[in-house]
C-alpha atoms as a PDB file:
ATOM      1  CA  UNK A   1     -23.062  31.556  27.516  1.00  0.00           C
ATOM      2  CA  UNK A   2     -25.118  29.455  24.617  1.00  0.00           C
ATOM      3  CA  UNK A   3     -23.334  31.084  21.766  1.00  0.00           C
ATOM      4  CA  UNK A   4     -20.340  29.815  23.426  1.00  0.00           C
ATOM      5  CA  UNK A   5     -21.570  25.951  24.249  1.00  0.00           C
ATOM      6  CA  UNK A   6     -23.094  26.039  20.825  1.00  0.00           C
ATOM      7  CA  UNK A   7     -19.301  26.959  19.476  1.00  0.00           C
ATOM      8  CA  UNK A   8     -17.819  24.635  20.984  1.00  0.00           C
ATOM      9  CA  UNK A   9     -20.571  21.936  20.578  1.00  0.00           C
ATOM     10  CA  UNK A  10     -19.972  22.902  16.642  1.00  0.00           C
ATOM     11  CA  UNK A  11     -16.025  22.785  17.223  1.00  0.00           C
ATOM     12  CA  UNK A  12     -16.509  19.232  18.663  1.00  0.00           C
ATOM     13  CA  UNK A  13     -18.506  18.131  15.618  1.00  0.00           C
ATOM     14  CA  UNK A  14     -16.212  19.400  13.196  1.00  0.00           C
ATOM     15  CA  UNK A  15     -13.093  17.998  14.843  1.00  0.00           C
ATOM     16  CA  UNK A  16     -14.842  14.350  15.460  1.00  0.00           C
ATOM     17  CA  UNK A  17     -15.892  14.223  11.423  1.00  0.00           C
ATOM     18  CA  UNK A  18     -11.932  14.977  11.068  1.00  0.00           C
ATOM     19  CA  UNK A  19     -11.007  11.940  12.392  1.00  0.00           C
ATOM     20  CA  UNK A  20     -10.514  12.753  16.039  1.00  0.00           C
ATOM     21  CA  UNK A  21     -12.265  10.828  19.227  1.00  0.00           C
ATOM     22  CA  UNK A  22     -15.461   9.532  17.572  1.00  0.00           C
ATOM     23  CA  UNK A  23     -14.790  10.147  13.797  1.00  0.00           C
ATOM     24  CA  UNK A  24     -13.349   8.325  11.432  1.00  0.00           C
ATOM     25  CA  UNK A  25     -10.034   7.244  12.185  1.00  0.00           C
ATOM     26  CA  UNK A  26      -8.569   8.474   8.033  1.00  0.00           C
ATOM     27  CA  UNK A  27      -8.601  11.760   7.229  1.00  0.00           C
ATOM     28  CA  UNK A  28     -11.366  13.111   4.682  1.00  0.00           C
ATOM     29  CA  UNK A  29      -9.548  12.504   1.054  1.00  0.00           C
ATOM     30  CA  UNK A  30      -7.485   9.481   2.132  1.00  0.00           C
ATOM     31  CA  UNK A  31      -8.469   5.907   1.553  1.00  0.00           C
ATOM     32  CA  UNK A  32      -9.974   4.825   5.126  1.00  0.00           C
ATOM     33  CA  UNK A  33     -13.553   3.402   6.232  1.00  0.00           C
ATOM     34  CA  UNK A  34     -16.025   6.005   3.710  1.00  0.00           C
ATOM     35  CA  UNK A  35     -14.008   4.940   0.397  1.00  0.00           C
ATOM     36  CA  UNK A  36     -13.906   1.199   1.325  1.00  0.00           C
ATOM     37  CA  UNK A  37     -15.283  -1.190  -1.059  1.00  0.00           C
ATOM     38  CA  UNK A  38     -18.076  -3.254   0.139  1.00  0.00           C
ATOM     39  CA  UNK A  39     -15.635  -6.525  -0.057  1.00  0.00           C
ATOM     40  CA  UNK A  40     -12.494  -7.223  -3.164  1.00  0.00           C
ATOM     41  CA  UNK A  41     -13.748  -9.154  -6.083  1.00  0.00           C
ATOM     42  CA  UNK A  42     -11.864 -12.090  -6.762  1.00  0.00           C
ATOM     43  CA  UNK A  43     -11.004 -13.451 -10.118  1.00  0.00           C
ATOM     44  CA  UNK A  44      -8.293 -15.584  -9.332  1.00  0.00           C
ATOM     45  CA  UNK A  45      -7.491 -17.285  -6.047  1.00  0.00           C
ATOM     46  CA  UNK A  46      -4.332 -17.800  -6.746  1.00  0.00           C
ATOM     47  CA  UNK A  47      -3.569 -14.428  -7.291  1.00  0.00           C
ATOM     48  CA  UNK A  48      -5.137 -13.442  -4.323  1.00  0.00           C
ATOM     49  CA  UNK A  49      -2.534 -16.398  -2.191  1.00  0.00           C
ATOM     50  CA  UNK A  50       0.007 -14.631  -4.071  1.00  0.00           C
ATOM     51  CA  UNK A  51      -0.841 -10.736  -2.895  1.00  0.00           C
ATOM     52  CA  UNK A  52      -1.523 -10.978   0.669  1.00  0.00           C
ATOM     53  CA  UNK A  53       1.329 -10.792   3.078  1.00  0.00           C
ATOM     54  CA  UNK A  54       4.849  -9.099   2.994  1.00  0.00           C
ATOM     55  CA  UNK A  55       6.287  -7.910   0.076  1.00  0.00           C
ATOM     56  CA  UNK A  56       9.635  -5.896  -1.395  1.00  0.00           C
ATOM     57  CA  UNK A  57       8.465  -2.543  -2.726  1.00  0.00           C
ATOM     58  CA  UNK A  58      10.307  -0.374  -4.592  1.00  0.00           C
ATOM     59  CA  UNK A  59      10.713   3.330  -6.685  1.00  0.00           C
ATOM     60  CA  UNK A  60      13.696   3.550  -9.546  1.00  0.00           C
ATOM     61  CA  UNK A  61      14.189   6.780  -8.059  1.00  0.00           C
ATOM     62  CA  UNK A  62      15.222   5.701  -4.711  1.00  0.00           C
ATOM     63  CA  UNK A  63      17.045   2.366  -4.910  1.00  0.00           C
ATOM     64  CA  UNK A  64      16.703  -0.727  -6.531  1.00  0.00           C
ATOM     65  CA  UNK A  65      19.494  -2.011  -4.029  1.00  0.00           C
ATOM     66  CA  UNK A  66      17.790  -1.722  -0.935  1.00  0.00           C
ATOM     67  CA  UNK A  67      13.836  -2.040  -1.127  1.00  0.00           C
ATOM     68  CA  UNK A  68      10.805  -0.911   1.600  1.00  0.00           C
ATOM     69  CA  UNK A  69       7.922  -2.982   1.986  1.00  0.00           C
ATOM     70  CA  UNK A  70       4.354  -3.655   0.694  1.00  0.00           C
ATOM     71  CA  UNK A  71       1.689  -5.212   3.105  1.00  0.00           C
ATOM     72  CA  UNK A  72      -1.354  -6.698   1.937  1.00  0.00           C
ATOM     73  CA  UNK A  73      -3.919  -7.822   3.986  1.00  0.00           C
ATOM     74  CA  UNK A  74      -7.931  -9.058   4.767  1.00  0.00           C
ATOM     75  CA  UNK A  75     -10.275  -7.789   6.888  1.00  0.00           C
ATOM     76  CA  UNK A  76     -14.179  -9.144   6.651  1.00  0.00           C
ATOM     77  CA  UNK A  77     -13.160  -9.417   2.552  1.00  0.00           C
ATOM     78  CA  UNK A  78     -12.032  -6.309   1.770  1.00  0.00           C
ATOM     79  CA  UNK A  79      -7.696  -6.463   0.511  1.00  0.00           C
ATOM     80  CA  UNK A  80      -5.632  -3.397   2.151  1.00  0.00           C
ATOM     81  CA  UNK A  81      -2.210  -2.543   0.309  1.00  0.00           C
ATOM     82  CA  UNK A  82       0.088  -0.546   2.543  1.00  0.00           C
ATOM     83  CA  UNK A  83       3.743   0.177   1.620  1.00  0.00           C
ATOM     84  CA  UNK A  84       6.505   2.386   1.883  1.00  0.00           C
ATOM     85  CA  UNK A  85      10.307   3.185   1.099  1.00  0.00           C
ATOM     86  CA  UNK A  86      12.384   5.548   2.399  1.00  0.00           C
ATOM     87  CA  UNK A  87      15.781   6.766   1.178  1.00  0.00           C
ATOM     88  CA  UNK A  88      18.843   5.418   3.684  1.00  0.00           C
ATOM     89  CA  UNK A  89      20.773   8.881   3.455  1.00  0.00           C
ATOM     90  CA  UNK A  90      18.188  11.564   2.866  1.00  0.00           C
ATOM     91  CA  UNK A  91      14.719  12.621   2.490  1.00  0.00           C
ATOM     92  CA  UNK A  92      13.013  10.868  -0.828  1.00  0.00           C
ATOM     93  CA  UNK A  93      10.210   8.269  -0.208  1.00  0.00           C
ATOM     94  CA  UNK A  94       7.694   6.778  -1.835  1.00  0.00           C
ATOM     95  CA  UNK A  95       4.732   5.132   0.268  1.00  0.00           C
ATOM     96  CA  UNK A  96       1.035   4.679  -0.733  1.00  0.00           C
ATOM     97  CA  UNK A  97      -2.184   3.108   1.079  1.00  0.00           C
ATOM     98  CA  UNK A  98      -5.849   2.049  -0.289  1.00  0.00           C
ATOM     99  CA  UNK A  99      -7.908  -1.220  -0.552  1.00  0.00           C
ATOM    100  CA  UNK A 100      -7.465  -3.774  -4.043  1.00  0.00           C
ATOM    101  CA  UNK A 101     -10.578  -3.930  -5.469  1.00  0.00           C
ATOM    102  CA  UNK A 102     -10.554  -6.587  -7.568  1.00  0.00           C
ATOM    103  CA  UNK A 103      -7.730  -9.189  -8.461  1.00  0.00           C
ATOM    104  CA  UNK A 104      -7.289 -10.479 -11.768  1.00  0.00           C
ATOM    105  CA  UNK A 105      -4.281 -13.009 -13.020  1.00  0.00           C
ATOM    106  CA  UNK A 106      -2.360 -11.020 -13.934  1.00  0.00           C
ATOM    107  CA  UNK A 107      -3.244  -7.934 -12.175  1.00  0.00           C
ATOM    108  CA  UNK A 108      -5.055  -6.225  -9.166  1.00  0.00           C
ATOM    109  CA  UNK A 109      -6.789  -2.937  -8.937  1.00  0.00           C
ATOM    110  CA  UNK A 110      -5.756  -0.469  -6.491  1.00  0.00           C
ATOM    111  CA  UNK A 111      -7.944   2.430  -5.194  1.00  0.00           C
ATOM    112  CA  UNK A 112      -5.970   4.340  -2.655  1.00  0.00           C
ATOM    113  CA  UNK A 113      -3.041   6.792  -2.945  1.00  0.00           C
ATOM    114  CA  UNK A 114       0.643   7.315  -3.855  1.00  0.00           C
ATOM    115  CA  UNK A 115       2.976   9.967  -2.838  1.00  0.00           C
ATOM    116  CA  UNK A 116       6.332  10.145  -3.857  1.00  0.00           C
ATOM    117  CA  UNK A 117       8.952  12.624  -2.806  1.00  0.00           C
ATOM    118  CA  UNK A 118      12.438  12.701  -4.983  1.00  0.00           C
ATOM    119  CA  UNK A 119      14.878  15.601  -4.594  1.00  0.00           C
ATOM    120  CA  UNK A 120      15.205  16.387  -8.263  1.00  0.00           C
ATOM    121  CA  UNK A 121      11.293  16.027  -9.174  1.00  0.00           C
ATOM    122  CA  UNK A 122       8.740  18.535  -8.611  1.00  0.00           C
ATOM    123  CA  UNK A 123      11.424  20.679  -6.621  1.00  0.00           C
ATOM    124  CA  UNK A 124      11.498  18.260  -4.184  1.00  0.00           C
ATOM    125  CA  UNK A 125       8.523  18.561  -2.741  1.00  0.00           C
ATOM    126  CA  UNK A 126       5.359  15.858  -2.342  1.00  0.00           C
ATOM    127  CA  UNK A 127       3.412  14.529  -5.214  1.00  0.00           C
ATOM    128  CA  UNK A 128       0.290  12.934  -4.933  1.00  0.00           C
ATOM    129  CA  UNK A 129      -2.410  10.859  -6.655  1.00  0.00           C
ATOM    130  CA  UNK A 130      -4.939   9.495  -5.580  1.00  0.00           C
ATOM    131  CA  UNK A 131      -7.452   7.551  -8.292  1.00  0.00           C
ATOM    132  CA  UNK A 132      -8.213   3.826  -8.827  1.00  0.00           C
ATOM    133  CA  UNK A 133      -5.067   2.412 -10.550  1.00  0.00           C
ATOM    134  CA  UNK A 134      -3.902  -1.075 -11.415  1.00  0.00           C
ATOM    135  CA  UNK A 135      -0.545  -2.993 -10.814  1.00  0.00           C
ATOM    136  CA  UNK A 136       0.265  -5.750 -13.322  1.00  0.00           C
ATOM    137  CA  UNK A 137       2.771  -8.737 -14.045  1.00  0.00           C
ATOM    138  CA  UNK A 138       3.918  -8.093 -17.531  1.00  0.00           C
ATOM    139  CA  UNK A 139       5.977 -10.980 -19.376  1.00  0.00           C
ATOM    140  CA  UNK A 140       8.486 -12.611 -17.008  1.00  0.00           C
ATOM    141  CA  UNK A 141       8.811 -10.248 -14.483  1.00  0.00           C
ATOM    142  CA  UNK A 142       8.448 -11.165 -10.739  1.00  0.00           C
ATOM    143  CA  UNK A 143       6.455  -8.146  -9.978  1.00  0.00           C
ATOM    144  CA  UNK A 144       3.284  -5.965  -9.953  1.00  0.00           C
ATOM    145  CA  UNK A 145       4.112  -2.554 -11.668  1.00  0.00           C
ATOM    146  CA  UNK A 146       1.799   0.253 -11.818  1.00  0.00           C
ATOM    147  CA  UNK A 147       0.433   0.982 -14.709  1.00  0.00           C
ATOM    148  CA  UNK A 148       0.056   4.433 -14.438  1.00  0.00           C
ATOM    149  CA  UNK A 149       3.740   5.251 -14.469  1.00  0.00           C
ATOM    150  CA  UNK A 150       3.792   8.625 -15.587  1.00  0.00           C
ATOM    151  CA  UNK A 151       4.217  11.053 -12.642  1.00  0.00           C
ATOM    152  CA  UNK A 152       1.140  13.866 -12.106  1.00  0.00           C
ATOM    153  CA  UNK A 153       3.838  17.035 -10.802  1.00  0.00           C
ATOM    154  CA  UNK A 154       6.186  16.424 -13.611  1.00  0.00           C
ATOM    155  CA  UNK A 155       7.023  14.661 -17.277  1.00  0.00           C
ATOM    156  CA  UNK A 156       8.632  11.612 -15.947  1.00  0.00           C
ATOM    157  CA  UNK A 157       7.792   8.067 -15.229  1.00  0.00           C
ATOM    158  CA  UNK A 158       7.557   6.140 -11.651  1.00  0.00           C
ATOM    159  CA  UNK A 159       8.331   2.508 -11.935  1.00  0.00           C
ATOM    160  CA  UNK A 160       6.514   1.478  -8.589  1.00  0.00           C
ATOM    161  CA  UNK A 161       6.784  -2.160  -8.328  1.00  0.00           C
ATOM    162  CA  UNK A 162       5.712  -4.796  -5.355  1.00  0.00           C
ATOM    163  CA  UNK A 163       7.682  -7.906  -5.580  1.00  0.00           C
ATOM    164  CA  UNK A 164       6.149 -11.321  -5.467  1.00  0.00           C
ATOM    165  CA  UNK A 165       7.220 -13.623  -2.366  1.00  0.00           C
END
């Protein structure tokens, strides 16, 4: 009878650090409460106005007709970037999650995140980083890009871009 309370006792504590009742609500290796910065450095306040709130998102790979959406917002000064977009007729997607860490002028720091899933990349199956990156407005544009463009799974580049208001 112990050996079995003290399994399941040991069950209970295993499944609570994974995130269910009592753990943390992210999954170990995913941006959530242990990876969050202790609050987003801020270099520019207009930059910052400019970032939070709803934003067009988009991947080359899946449309730049139709575009998902990037959310960005503050909690007790820490920035959360959220976004997704999903293919209308079939199964590629990109979406990504993680906290900015610091926002410049002219770009933002990202530590979070990305998976993208196109058909004819990486036989179609999920690729994922996960890293501090940065998004940037280069020249004109009226976007952040990522500036690590070239994809992990295979030699190709990702133009992931979040759309100013």
């Amino acid at each position: 009878m112990k050996a079995t309370v003290g399994i399941i006792l040991g069950t209970i504590g295993i499944l609570t650090v994974l995130g269910y009742p009592g753990g943390p609500a992210t999954p170990p290796g995913q941006a959530g409460s242990a990876d969050r910065p202790q609050a987003t450095v801020i270099h520019d306040a207009a930059a910052k106005a400019m970032l939070l709130g709803s934003h067009k998102f988009s991947c080359q790979w899946i449309s730049w007709d139709y575009f998902g959406t990037a959310e960005v917002t503050e909690e007790n000064g820490v920035m959360r970037l959220k976004a997704n977009q999903r293919q209308s007729d079939g199964t590629d997607f990109v979406e990504l999650e993680g906290f900015i860490t610091e926002v410049h002028a002219l770009d933002f720091q990202f530590q979070g995140w990305i998976v993208t899933q196109i058909s004819h990349i990486n036989g179609g199956q999920p690729c994922r980083r996960e890293r501090t990156m940065t998004f940037r407005i280069s020249g004109r544009r009226k976007y952040w890009r990522l500036k690590e463009m070239d994809n992990p799974c295979e030699e190709v580049v990702d133009y992931i871009d979040i759309y100013f208001r």
